[in-house]
C-alpha atoms as a PDB file:
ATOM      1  CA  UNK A   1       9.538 -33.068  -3.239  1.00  0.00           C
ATOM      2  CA  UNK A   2       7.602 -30.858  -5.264  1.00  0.00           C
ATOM      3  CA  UNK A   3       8.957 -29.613  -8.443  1.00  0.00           C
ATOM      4  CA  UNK A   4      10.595 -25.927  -8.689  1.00  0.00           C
ATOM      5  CA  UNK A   5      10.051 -22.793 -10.903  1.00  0.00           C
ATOM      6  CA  UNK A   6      11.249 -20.154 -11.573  1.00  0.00           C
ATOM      7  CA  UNK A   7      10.280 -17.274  -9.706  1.00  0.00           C
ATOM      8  CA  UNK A   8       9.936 -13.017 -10.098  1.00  0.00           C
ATOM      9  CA  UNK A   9       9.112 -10.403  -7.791  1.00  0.00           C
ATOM     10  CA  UNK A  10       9.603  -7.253  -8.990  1.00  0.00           C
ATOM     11  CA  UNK A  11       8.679  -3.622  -7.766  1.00  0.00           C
ATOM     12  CA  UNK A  12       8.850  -0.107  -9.515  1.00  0.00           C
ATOM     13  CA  UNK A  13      11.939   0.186  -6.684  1.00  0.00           C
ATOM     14  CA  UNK A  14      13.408  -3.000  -7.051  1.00  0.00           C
ATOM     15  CA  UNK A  15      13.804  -6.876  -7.673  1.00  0.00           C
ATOM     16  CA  UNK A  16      12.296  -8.353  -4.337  1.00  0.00           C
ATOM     17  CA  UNK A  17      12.189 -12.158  -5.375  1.00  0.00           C
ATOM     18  CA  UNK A  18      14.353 -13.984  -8.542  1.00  0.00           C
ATOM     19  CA  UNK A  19      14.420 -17.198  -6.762  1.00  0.00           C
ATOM     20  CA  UNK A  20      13.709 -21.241  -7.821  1.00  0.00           C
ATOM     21  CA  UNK A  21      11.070 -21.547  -5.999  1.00  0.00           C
ATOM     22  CA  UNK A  22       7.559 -24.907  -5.307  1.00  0.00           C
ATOM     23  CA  UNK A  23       5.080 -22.747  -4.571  1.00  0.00           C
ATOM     24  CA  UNK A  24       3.559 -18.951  -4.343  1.00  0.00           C
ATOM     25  CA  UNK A  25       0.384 -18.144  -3.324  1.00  0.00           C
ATOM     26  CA  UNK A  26      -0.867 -14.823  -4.841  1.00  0.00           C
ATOM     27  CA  UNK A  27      -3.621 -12.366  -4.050  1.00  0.00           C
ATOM     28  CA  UNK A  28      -5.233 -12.715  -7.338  1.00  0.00           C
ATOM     29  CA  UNK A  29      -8.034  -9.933  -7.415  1.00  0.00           C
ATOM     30  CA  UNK A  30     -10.857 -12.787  -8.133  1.00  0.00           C
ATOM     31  CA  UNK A  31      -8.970 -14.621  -5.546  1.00  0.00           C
ATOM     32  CA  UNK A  32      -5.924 -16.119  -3.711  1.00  0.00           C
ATOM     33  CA  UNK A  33      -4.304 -18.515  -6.413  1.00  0.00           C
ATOM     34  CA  UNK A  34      -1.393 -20.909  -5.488  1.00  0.00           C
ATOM     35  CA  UNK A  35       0.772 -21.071  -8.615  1.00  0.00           C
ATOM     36  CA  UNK A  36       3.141 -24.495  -8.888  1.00  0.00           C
ATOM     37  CA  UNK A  37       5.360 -25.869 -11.683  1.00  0.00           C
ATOM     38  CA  UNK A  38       3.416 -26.632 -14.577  1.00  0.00           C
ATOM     39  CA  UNK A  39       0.870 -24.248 -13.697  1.00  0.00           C
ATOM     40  CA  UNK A  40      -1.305 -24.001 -16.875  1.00  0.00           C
ATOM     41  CA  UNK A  41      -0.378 -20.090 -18.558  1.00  0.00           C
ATOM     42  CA  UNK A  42      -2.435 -17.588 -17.230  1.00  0.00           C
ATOM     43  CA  UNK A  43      -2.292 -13.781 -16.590  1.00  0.00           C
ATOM     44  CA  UNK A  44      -4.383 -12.528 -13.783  1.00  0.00           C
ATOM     45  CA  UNK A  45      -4.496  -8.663 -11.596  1.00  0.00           C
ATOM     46  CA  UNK A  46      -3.474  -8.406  -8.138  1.00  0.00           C
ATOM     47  CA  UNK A  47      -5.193  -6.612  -5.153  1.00  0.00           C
ATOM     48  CA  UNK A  48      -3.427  -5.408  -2.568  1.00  0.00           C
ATOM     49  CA  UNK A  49      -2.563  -8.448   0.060  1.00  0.00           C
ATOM     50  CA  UNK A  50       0.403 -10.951   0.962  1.00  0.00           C
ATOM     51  CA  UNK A  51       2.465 -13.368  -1.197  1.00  0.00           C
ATOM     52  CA  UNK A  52       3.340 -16.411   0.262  1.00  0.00           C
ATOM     53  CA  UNK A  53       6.647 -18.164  -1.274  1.00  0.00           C
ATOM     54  CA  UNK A  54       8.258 -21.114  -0.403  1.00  0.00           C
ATOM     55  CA  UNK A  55      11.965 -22.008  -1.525  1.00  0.00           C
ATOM     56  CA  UNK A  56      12.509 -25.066  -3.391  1.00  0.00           C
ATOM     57  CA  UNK A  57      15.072 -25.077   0.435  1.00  0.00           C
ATOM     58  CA  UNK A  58      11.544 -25.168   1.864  1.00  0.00           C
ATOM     59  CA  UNK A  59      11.707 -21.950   3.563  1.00  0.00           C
ATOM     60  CA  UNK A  60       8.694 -19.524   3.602  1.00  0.00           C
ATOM     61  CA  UNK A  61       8.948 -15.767   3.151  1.00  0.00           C
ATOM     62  CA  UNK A  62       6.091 -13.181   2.796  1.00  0.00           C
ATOM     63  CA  UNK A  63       5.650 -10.102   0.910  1.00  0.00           C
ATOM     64  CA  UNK A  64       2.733  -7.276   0.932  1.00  0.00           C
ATOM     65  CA  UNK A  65       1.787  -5.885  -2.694  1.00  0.00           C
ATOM     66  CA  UNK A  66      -0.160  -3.002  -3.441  1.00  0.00           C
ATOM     67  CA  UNK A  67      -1.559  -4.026  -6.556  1.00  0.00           C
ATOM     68  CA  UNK A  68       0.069  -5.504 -10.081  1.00  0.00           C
ATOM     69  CA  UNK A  69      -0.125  -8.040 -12.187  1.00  0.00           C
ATOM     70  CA  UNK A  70       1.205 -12.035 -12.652  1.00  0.00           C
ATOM     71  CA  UNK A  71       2.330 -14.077 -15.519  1.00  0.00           C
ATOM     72  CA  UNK A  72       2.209 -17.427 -15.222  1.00  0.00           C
ATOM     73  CA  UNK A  73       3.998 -20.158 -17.105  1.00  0.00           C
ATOM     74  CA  UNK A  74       4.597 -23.766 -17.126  1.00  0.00           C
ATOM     75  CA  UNK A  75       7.937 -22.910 -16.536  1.00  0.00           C
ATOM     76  CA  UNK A  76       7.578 -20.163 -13.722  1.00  0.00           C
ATOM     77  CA  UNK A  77       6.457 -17.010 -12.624  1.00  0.00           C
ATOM     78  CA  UNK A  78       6.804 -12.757 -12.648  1.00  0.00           C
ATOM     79  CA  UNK A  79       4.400 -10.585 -10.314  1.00  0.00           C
ATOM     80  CA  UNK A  80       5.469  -7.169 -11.228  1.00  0.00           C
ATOM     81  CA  UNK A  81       3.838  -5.251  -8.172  1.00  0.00           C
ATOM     82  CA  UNK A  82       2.586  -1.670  -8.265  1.00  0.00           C
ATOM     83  CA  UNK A  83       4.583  -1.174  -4.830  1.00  0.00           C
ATOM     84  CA  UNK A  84       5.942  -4.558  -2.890  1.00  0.00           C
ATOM     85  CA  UNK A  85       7.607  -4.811   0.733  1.00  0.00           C
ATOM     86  CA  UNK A  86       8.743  -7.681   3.025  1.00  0.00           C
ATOM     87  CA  UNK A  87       6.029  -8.830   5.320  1.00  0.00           C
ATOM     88  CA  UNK A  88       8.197  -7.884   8.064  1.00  0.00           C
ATOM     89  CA  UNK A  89       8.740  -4.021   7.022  1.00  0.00           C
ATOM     90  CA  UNK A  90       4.900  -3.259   6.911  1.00  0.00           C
ATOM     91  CA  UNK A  91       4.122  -0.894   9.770  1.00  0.00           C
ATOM     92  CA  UNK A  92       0.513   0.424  11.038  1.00  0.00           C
ATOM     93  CA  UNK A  93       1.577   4.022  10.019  1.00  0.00           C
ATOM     94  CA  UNK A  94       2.528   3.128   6.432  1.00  0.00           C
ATOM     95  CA  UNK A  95      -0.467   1.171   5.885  1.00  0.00           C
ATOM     96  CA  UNK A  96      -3.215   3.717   7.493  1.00  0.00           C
ATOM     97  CA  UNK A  97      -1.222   6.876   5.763  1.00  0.00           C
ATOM     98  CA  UNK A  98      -2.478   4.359   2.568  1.00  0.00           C
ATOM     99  CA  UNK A  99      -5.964   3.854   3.427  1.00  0.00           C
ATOM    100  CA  UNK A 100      -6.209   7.488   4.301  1.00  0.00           C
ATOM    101  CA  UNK A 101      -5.004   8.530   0.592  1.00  0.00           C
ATOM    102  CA  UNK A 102      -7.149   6.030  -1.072  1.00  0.00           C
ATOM    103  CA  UNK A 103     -10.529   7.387   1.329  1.00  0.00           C
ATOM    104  CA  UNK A 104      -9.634  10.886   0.038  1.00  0.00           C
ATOM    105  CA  UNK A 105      -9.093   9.814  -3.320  1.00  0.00           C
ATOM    106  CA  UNK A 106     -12.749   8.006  -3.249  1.00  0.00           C
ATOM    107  CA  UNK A 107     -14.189  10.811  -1.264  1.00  0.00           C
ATOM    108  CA  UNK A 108     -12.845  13.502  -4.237  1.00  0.00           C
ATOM    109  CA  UNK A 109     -13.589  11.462  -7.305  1.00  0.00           C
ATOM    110  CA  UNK A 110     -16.783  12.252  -9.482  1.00  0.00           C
ATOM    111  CA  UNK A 111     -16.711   9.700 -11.910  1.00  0.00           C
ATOM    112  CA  UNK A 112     -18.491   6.205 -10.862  1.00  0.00           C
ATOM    113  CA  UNK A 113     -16.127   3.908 -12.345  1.00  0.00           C
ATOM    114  CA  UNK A 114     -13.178   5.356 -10.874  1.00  0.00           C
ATOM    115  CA  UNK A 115     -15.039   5.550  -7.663  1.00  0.00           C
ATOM    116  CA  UNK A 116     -15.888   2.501  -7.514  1.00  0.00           C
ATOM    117  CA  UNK A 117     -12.672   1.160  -8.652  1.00  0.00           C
ATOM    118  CA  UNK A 118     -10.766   3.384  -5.617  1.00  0.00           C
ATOM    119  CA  UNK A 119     -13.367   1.875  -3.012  1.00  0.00           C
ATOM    120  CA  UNK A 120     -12.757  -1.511  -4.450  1.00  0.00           C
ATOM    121  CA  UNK A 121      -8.679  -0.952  -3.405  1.00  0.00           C
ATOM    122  CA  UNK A 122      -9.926   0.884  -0.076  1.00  0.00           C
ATOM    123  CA  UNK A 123     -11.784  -2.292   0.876  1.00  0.00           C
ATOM    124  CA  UNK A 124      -8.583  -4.688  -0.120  1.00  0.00           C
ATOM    125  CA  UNK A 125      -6.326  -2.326   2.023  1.00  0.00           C
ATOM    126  CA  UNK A 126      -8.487  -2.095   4.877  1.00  0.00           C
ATOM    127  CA  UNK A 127      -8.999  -5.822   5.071  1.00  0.00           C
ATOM    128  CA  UNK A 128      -5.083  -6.590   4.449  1.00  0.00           C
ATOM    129  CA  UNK A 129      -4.397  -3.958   7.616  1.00  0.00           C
ATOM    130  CA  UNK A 130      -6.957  -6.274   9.826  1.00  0.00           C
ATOM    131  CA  UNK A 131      -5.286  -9.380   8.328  1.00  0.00           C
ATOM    132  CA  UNK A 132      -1.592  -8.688   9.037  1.00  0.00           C
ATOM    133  CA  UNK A 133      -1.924  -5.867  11.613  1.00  0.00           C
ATOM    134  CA  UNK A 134      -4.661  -7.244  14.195  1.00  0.00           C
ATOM    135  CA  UNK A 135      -5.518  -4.522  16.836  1.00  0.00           C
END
């Protein structure tokens, strides 16, 4: 049995996850990243996608976040998550009425960074709508 850490999600609303948990895979912005026990320290951004995290029980629950941050330690992890739901209380609606503020936001923007920087999060939302919301 793999070892357990200690693990954090929190939201601007609320504490989602304070669990011990073996494993959570993150959507790290250069990347998904699976973070276990003894995971080497690291702080890393989060696009918007689906955390993954099993219970040192072994169960598996799943969470969409809308951006954030992680810190990880040897001794466990906090995502603190610009927005965070359950997997299972993500609807169509909610995430379109989100890609539709984020186009407009993109489409009303002059400055290039921030342009660029709002498409980048259009592109992450649109693909996490195909991922967990197939047609």
């Amino acid at each position: 049995m793999a070892d357990a850490f200690n693990f954090e999600l929190v939201s601007p609303e609320r504490l989602l996850v304070s669990e011990k948990v073996t494993e959570v895979v993150i959507p790290a912005t250069l990347g998904e990243m699976t973070v276990m026990a003894h995971h080497a320290p690291a702080m890393t951004t989060i696009k918007p996608g689906v955390v993954s995290v099993k219970l040192a029980g072994g169960e598996v629950t799943k969470y969409v976040v809308f951006g954030g941050f992680a810190d990880i330690l040897p001794t466990g992890c906090t995502l603190l998550a610009e927005s965070a739901v359950k997997l299972s209380d993500v609807t169509r609606e909610t995430l379109q009425a989100r890609i539709d503020a984020a186009r407009k936001d993109a489409e009303a923007t002059t400055d290039h960074g921030h342009k660029t920087k709002l498409e980048e999060y259009l592109a992450a939302l649109t693909n996490l709508n195909g991922a967990i919301l197939p047609a």
